[in-house]
Protein backbone atom coordinates (compact mmCIF):
# COMPACT_ATOMS: atom_id res chain seq x y z
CA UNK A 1 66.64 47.71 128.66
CA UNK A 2 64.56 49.24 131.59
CA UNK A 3 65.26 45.92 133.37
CA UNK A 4 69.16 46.71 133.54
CA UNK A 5 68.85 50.61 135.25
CA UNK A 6 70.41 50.19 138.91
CA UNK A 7 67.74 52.18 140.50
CA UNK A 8 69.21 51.54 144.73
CA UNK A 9 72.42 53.19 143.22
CA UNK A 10 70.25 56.21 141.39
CA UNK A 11 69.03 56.87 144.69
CA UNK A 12 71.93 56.68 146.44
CA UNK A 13 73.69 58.90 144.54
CA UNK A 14 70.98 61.40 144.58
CA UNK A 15 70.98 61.57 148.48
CA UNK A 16 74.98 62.48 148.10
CA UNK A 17 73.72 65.62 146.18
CA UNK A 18 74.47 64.48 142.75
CA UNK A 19 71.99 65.63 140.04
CA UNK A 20 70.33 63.18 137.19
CA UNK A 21 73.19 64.54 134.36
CA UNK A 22 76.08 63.98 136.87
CA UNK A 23 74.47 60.82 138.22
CA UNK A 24 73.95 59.57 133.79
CA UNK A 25 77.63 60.47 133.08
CA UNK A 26 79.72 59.18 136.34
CA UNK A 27 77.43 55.83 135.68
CA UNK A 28 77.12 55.93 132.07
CA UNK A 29 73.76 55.42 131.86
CA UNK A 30 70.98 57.15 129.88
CA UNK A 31 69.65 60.40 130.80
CA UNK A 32 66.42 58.88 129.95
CA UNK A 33 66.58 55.73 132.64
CA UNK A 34 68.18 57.92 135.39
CA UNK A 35 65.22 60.19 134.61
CA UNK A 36 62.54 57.36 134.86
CA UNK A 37 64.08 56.44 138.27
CA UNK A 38 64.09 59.37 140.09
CA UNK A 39 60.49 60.14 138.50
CA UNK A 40 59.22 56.97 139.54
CA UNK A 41 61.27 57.86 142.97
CA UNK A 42 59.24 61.04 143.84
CA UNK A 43 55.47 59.63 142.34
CA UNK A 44 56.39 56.84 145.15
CA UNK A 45 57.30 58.97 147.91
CA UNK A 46 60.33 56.66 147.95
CA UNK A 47 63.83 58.18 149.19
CA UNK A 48 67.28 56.32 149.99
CA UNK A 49 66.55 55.86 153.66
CA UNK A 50 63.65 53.86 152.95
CA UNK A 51 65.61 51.16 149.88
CA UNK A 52 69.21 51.63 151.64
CA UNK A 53 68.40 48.12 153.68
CA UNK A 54 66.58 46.55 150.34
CA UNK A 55 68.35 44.50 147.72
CA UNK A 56 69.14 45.81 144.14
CA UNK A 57 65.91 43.93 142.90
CA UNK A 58 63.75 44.43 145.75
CA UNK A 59 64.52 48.20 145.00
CA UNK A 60 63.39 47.89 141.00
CA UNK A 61 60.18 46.24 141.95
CA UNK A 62 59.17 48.59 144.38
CA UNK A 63 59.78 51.68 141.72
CA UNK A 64 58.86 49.86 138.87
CA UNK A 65 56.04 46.89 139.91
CA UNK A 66 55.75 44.17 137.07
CA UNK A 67 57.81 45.54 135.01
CA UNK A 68 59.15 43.00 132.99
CA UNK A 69 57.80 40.17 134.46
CA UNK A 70 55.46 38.33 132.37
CA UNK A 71 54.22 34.32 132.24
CA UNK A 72 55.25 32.24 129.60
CA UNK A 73 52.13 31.46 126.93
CA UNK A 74 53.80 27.58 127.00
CA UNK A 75 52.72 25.70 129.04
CA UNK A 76 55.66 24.07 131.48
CA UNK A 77 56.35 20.82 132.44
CA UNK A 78 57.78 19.24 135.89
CA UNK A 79 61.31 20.14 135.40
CA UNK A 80 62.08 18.17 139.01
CA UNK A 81 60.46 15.05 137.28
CA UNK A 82 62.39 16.03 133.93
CA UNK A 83 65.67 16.23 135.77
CA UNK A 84 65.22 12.93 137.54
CA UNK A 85 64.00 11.12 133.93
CA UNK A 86 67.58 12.53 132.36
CA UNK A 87 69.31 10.39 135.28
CA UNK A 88 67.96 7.51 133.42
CA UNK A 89 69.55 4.89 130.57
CA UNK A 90 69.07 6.24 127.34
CA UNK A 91 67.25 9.51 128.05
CA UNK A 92 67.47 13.17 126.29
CA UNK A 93 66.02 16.62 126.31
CA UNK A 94 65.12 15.73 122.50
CA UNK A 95 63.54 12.28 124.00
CA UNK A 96 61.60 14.81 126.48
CA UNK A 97 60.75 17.53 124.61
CA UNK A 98 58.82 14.83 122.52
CA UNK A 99 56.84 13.63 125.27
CA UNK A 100 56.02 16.86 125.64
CA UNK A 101 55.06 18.54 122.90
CA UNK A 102 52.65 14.98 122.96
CA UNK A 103 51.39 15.54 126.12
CA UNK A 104 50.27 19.46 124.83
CA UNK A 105 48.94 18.57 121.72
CA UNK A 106 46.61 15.74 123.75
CA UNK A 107 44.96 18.58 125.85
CA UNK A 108 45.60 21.50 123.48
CA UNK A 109 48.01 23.65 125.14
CA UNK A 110 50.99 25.65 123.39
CA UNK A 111 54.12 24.15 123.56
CA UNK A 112 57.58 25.84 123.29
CA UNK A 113 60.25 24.58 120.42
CA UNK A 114 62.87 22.15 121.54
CA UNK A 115 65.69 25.70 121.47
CA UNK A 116 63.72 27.13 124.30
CA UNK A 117 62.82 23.56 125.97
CA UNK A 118 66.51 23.29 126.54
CA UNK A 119 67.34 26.35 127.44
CA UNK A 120 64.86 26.19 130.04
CA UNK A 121 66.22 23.17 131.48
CA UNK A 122 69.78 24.41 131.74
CA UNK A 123 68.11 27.08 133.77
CA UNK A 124 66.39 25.06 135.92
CA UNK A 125 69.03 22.83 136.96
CA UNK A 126 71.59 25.72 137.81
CA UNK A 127 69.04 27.58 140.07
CA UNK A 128 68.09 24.79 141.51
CA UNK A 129 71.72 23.75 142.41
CA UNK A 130 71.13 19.87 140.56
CA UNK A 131 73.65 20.64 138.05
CA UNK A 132 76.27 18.27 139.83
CA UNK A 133 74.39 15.15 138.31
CA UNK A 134 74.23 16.59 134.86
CA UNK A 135 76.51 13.73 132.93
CA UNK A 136 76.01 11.11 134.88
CA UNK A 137 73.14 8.35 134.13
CA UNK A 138 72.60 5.78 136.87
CA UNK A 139 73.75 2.52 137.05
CA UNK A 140 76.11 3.04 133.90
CA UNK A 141 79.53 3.25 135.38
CA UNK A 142 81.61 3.22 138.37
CA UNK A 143 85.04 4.31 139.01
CA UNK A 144 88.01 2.75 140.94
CA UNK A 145 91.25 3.73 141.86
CA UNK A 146 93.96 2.89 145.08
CA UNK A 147 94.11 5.56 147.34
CA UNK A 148 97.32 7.08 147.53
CA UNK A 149 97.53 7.35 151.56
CA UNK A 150 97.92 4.04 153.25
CA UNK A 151 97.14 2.55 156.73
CA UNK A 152 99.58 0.52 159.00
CA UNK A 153 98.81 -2.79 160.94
CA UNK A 154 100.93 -3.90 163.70
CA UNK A 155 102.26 -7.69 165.07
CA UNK A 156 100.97 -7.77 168.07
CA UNK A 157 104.22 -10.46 168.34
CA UNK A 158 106.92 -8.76 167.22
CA UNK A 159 106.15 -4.92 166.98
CA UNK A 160 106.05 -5.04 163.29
CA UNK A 161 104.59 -2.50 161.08
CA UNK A 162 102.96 -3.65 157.25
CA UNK A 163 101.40 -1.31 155.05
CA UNK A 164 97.39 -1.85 154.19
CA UNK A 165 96.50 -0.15 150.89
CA UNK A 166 93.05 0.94 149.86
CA UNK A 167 90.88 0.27 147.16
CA UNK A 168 88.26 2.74 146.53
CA UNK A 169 85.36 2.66 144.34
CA UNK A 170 82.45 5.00 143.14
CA UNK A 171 79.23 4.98 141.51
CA UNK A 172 79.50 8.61 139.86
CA UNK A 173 75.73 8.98 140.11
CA UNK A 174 74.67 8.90 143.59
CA UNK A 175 78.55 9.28 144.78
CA UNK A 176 77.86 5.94 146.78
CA UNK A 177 81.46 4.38 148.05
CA UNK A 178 83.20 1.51 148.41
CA UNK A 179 86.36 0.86 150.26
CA UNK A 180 88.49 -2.47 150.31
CA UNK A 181 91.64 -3.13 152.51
CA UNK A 182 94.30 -5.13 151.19
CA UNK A 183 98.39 -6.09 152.22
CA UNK A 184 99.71 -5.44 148.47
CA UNK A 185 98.61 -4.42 145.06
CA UNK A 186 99.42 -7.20 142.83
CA UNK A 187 96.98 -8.13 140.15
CA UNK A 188 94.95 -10.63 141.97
CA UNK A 189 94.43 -8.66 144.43
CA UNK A 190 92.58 -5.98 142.22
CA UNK A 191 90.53 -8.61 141.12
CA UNK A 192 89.45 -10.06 144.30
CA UNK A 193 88.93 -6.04 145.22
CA UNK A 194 86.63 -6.04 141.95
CA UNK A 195 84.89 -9.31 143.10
CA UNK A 196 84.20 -7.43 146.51
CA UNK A 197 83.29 -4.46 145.08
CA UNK A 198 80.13 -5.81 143.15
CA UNK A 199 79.25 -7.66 146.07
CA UNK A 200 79.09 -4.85 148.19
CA UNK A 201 76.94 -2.83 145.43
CA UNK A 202 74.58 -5.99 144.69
CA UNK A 203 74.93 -5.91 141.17
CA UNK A 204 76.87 -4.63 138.46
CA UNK A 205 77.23 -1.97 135.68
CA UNK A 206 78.14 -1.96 132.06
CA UNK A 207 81.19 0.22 132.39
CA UNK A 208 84.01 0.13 134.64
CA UNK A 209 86.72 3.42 134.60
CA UNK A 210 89.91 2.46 136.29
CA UNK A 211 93.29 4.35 136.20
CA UNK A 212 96.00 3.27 133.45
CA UNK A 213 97.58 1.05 136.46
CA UNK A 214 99.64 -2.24 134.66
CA UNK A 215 97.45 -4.92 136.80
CA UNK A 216 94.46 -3.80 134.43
CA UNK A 217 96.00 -1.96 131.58
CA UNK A 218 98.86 -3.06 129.56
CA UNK A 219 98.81 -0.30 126.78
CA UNK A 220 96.67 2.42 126.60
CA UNK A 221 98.18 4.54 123.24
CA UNK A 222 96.58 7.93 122.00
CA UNK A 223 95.77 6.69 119.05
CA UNK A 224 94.75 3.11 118.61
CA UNK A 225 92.88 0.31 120.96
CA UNK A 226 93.71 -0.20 124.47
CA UNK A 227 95.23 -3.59 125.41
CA UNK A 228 93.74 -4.51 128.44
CA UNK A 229 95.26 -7.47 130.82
CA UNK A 230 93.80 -10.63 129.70
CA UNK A 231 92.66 -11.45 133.72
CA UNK A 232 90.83 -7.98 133.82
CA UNK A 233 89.20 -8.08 130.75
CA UNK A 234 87.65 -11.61 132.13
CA UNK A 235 86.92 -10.27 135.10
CA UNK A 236 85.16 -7.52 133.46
CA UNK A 237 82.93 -9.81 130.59
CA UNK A 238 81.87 -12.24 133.51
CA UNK A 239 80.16 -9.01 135.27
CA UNK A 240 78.88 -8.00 131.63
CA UNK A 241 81.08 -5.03 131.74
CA UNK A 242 83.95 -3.38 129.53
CA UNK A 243 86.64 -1.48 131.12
CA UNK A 244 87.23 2.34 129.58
CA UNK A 245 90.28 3.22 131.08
CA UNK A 246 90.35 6.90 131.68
CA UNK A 247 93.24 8.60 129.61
CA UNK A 248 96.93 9.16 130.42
CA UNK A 249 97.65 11.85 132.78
CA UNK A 250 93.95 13.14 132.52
CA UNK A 251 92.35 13.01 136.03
CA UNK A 252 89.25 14.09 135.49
CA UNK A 253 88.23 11.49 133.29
CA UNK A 254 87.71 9.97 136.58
CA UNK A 255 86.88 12.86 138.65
CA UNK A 256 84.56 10.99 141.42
CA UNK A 257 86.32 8.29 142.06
CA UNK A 258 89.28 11.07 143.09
CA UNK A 259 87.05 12.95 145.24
CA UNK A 260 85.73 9.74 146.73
CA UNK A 261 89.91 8.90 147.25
CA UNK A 262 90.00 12.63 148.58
CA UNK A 263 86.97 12.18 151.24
CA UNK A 264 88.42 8.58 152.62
CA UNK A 265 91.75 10.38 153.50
CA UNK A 266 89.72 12.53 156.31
CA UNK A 267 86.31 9.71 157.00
CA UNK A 268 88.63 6.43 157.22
CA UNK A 269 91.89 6.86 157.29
CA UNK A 270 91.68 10.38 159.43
CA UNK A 271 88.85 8.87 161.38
CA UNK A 272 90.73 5.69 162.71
CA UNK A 273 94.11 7.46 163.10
CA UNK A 274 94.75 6.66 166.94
CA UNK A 275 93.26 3.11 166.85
CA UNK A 276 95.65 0.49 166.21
CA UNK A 277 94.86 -2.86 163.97
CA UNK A 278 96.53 -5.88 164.30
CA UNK A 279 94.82 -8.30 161.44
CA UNK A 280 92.98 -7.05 157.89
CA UNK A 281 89.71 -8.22 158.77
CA UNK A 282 89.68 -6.38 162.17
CA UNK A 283 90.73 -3.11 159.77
CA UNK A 284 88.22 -3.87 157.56
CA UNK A 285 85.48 -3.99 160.13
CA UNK A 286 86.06 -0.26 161.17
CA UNK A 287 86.31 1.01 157.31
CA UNK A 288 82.81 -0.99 156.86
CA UNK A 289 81.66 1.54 159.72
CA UNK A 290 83.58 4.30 158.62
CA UNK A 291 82.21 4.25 155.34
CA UNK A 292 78.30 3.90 156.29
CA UNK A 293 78.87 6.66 158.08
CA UNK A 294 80.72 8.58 154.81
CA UNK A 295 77.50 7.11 152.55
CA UNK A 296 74.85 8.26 155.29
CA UNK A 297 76.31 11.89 155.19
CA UNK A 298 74.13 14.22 154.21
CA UNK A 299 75.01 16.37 150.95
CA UNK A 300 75.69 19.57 150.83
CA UNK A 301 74.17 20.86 147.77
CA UNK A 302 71.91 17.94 147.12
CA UNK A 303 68.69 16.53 148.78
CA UNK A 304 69.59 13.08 150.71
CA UNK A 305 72.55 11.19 150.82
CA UNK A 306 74.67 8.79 148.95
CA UNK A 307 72.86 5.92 150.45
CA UNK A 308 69.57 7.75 149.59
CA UNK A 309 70.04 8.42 146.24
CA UNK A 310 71.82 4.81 145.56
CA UNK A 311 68.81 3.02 147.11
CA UNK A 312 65.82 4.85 145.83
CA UNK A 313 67.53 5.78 142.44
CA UNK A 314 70.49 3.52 141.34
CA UNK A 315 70.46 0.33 142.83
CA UNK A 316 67.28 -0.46 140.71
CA UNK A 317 69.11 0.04 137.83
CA UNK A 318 72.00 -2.58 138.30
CA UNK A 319 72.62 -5.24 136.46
CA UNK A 320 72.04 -8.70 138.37
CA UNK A 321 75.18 -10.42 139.63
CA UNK A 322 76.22 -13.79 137.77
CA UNK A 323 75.05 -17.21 139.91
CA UNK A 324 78.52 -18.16 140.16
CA UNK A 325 81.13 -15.51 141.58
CA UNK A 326 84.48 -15.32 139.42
CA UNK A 327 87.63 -17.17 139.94
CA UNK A 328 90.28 -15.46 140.21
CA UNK A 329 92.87 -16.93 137.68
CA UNK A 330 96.72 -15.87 136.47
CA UNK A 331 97.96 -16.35 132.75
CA UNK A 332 101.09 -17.89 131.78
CA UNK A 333 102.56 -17.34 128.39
CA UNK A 334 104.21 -19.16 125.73
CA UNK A 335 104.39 -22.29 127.42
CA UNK A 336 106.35 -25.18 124.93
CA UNK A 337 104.58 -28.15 124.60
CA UNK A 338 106.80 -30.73 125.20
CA UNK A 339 107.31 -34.15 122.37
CA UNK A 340 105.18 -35.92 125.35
CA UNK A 341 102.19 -34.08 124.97
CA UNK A 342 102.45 -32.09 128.28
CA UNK A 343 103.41 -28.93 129.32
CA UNK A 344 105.23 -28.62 132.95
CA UNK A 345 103.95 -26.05 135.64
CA UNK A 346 105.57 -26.30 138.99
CA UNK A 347 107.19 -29.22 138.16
CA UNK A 348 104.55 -31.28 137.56
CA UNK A 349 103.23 -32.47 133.82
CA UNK A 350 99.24 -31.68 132.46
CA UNK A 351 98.23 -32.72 128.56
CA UNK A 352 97.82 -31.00 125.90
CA UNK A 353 95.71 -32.20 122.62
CA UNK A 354 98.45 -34.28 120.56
CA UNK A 355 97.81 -31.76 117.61
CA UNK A 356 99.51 -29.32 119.55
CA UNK A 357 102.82 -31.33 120.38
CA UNK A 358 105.86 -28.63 119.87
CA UNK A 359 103.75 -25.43 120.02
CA UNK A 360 103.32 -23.14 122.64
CA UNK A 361 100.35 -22.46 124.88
CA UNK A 362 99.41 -20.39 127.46
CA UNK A 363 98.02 -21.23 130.69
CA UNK A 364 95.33 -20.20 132.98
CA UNK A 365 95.46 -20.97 136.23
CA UNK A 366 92.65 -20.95 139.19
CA UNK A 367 92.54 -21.79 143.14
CA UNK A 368 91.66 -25.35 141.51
CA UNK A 369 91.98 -25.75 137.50
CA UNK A 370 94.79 -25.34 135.03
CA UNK A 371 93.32 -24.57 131.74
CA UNK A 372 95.86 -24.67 127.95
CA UNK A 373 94.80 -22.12 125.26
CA UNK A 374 95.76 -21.52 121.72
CA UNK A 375 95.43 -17.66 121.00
CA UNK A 376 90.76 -17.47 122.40
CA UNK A 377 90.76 -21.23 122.27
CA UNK A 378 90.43 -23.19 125.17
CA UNK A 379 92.10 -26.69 124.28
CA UNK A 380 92.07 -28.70 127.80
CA UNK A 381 91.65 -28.34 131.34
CA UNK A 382 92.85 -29.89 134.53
CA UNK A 383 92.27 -30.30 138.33
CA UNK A 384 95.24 -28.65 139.75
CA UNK A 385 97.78 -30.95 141.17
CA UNK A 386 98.21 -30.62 144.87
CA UNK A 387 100.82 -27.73 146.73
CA UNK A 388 103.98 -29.71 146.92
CA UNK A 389 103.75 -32.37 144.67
CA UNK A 390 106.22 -32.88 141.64
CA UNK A 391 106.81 -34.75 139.01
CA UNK A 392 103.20 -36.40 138.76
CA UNK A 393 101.25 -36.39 135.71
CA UNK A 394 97.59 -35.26 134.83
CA UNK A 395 96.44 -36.88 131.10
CA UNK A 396 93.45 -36.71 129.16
CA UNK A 397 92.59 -39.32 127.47
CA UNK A 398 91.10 -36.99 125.09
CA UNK A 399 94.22 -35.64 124.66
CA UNK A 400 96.29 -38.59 123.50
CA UNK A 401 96.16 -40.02 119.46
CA UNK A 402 94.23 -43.12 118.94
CA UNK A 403 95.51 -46.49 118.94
CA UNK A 404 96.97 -49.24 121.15
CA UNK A 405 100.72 -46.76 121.20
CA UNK A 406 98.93 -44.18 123.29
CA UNK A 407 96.96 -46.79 125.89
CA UNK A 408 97.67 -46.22 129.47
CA UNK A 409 100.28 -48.85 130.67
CA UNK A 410 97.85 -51.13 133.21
CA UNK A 411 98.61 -54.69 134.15
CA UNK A 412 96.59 -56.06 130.75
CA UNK A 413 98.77 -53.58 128.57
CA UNK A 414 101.83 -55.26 130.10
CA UNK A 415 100.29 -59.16 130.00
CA UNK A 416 99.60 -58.41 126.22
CA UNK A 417 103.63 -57.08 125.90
CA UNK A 418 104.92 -60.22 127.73
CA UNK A 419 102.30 -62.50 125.57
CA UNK A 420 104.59 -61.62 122.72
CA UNK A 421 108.02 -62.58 124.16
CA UNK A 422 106.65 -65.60 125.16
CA UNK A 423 105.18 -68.02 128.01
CA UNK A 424 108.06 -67.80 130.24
CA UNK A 425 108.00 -63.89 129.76
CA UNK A 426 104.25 -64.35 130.65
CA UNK A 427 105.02 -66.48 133.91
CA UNK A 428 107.43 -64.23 135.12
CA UNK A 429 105.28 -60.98 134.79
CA UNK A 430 102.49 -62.91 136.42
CA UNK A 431 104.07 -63.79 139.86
CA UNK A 432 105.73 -60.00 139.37
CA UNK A 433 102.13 -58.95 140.15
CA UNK A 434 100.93 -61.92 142.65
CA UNK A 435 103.71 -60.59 144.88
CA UNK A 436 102.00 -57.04 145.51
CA UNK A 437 99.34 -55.73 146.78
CA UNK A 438 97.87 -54.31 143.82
CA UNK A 439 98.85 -54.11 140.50
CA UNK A 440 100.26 -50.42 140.00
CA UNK A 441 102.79 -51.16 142.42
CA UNK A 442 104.08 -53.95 140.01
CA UNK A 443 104.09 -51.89 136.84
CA UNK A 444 107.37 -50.42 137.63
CA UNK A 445 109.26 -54.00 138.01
CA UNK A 446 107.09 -55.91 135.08
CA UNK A 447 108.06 -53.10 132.63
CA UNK A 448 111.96 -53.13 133.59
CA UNK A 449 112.05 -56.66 132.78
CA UNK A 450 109.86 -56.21 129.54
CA UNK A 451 112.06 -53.27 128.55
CA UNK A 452 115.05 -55.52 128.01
CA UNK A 453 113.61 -56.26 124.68
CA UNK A 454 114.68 -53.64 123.50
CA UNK A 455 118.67 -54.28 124.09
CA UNK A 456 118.22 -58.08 123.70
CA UNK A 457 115.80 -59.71 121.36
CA UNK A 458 112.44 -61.31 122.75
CA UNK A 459 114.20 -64.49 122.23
CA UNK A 460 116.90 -64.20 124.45
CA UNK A 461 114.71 -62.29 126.86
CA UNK A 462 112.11 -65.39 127.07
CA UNK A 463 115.51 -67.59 127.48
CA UNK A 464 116.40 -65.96 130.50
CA UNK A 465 113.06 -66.10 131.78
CA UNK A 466 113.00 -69.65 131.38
CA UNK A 467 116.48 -70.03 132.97
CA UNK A 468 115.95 -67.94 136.06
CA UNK A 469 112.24 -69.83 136.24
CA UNK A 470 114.18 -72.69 136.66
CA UNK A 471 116.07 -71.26 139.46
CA UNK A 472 115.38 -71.11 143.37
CA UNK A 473 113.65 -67.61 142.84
CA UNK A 474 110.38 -67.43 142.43
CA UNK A 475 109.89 -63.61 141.18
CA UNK A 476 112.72 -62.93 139.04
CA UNK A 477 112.97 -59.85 138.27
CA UNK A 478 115.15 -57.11 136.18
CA UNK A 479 118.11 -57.75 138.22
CA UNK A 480 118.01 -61.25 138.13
CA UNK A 481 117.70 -61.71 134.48
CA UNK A 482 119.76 -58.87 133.03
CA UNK A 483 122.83 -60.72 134.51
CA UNK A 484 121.58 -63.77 132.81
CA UNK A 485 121.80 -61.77 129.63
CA UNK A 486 124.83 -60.00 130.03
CA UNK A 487 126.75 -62.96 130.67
CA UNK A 488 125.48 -64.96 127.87
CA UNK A 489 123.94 -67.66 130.57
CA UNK A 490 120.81 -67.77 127.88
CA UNK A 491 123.07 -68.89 125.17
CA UNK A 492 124.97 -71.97 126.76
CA UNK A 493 121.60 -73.35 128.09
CA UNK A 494 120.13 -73.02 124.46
CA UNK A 495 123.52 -75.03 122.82
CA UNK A 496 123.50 -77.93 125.94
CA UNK A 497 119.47 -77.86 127.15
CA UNK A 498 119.88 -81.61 128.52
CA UNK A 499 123.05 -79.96 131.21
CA UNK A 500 121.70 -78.84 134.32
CA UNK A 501 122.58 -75.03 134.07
CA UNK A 502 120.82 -74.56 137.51
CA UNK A 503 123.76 -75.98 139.65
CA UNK A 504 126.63 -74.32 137.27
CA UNK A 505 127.43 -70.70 136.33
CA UNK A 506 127.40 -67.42 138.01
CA UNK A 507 123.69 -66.93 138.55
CA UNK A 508 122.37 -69.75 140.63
CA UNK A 509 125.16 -70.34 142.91
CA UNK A 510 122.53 -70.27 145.66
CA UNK A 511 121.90 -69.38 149.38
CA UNK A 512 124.28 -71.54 150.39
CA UNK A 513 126.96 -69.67 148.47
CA UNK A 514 126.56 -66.89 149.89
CA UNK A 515 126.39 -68.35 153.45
CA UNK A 516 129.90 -68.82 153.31
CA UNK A 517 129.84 -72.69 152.35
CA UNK A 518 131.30 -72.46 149.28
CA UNK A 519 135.22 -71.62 148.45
């Protein structure tokens, strides 16, 4: 083609003294092109000391004026505004080259085939330099990731250095970052980074791409579904988002997010290398700065800036955040539940649904609840017990089987227990509970000396009762009567009722006894 001869060199050469056949067989170009050259050359007046300073094209328009140049019959659309509409959710060239060949046919213009629509675009966007945001719609994703470099804080006590790691994150779109301090990287500390994270952006995005780290990915196979941690993928459903991990050992799957990692190295962690930091949120303070600074930047081969582009372009598009923040929670696993109903945690006791007794649950556990699940099945929930305490007991009366075995023991419960021994029974539980303050602190005593039913029968138990009633105690309790009972005292004062079994035997020896009067 004519369009291909490199007329500047033709010239050149012909000003070293080379003729047209020398110049078409040291090139290896056609006799005939070399010849149209240097004719169009001399018709033109045109020698090498006037093109020597001209570019290659320059040089062919000047010998060879519209030549190939013509304007396209079609008529063409905004390609700017076409490139911004592709940034959007759920639009294509085959989407656009609809609307357009619509738009033509409503005024009667030619429009060009949906072949050269796209290749028309792809031009476009590579002269234009706006190929960078090709494959990336906005507000779809965002990408997070640790940085590998760390930062240092120092005890202003003690000299002491800690480590500070970073979280980064990125909105692949309009490259808009997000940095988080924190002292460690265990997995609620990702999560609270997460929580920060969507805060920061004011809203949220359907997909999340983290790394294959084990705080949000337990398995991620070639073949086969990814196993996610439980926390993460909660984390992730309460934003209305699924995580896509990127795959093993493949870095580009993430590719912003590492260039974001990349950029923080020289804008934070370069920027702030001779300041020292004694606390996290004084650090976190001068990365806030840092990194308005980072998102204000100019780009390079882009009109704007990240914080540009996010405001007038992405941040539009995010999701809404939910009205309640999430709770940061840890799982627990195959936790037995024990023959009581309860499974332990930190040593103290929460209920389980009765149905459940000698299976095993796992546990979620918040700043404030404690939550049992079977498998997706939530089956009870608790306050949390207080730091520090152990051995109390949280139960749901939900939780426990029906009937009068499974009431709470309260003073009635215990009346209705000694009812059934009998009225001495009843008289001694009674002035068990006149002689506390209120009744929960007698529970403990009345069912000690209700218990001894159980090695003695109600009988003898409501014959000791009587006997110690008769007595110079007024509250007997358990260690008053089990003596009684032991001894047999109940017995001889059921086979000789008329003898006065106060003044004689071991029990009621009385105060002055153990005065020291008696021998």
């Amino acid at each position: 083609m004519v369009r291909k001869i490199r007329a500047k060199l033709v010239l050149q050469l012909r000003a070293e003294g080379l003729s047209g056949r020398a110049i078409s067989a040291s090139q290896q170009m056609s006799r005939k092109s070399v010849t149209a050259v240097l004719e169009a050359a001399d018709a033109g007046g045109v020698g090498w000391d006037d093109v020597a300073e001209l570019a290659d094209g320059e040089v062919y328009g000047l010998l060879f004026p519209g030549r190939g140049e013509h304007e396209s019959v079609f008529a063409q659309p905004d390609w700017d505004q076409a490139h911004r509409e592709m940034a959007r959710v759920g639009v294509t060239l085959k989407l656009l080259h609809g609307e357009y060949t619509d738009s033509c046919a409503a005024v009667g213009e030619p429009a060009m085939g949906y072949d050269r629509f796209c290749k028309t675009y792809q031009r476009h966007v590579l002269v234009t330099g706006a190929a960078s945001r090709v494959g990336h719609k906005a507000g779809q994703s965002v990408e997070v990731d640790w940085s590998g470099p760390t930062m240092e804080l120092i005890d202003p006590a003690t000299g002491e250095v800690s480590k500070v790691y970073l979280f980064v994150a990125c909105l692949p779109f309009s490259r808009y970052g997000f940095v988080w301090a924190t002292s460690d990287m265990k997995q609620d500390t990702w999560l609270r980074a997460h929580v920060a994270m969507f805060e920061f952006f004011g809203g949220s995005v359907p997909r999340i791409v983290p790394d294959n780290l084990k705080t949000g990915v337990v398995k991620h196979p070639r073949e086969g579904e990814i196993v996610l941690n439980d926390a993460y993928r909660e984390l992730a459903a309460h934003y209305s988002a699924a995580v896509l991990p990127g795959r093993v050992k493949k870095p580009k799957d993430k590719a912003s997010v590492e260039n974001t990692v990349a950029h923080v190295a020289t804008w934070v962690i370069a920027g702030l290398r001779d300041q020292q930091f004694t606390s996290l949120p004084e650090l976190q303070a001068a990365i806030d700065e840092r990194i308005r600074g980072y998102n204000a930047e100019p780009f390079q081969k882009r009109p704007g800036s990240r914080l540009s582009v996010f405001t007038a372009e992405e941040s539009p598009l995010l999701k809404p955040l939910p009205q309640v923040g999430y709770e940061i929670s840890r799982w627990v696993y195959g936790r037995r539940v024990a023959r009581n109903g309860h499974v332990v945690w930190e040593k103290n006791n929460y209920s389980v649904p009765f149905a459940h007794i000698g299976e095993t649950v796992d546990l979620r556990i918040t700043d404030r609840v404690l939550q049992a699940y079977r498998g997706q099945e939530r089956l009870t929930s608790h306050l949390l017990l207080p730091e520090g305490s152990a051995g109390e007991w949280r139960t749901n009366d939900a939780d426990l089987p029906a009937g009068d075995r499974y009431r709470p023991w309260d003073a009635a419960r215990v009346r209705e227990w000694a009812g059934r021994i009998g009225p001495a029974a009843v008289t001694v539980i009674n002035r068990i509970f006149e002689s506390v303050p209120i009744d929960e602190q007698g529970l403990d005593a009345a069912l000690a000396v209700l218990r001894l039913s159980r090695r003695f029968s109600a009988e003898r138990v409501e014959g000791a009762c009587r006997l110690a009633l008769s007595g110079r105690v007024r509250s007997p309790r358990y260690a008053h009567l089990q003596p009684i009972l032991a001894t047999g005292q109940d017995k001889i004062a059921a086979l000789h009722p008329s003898q006065d079994a106060v003044d004689h035997g071991g029990y009621v020896r009385g105060a002055d006894y153990y005065a020291g009067g008696a021998k």
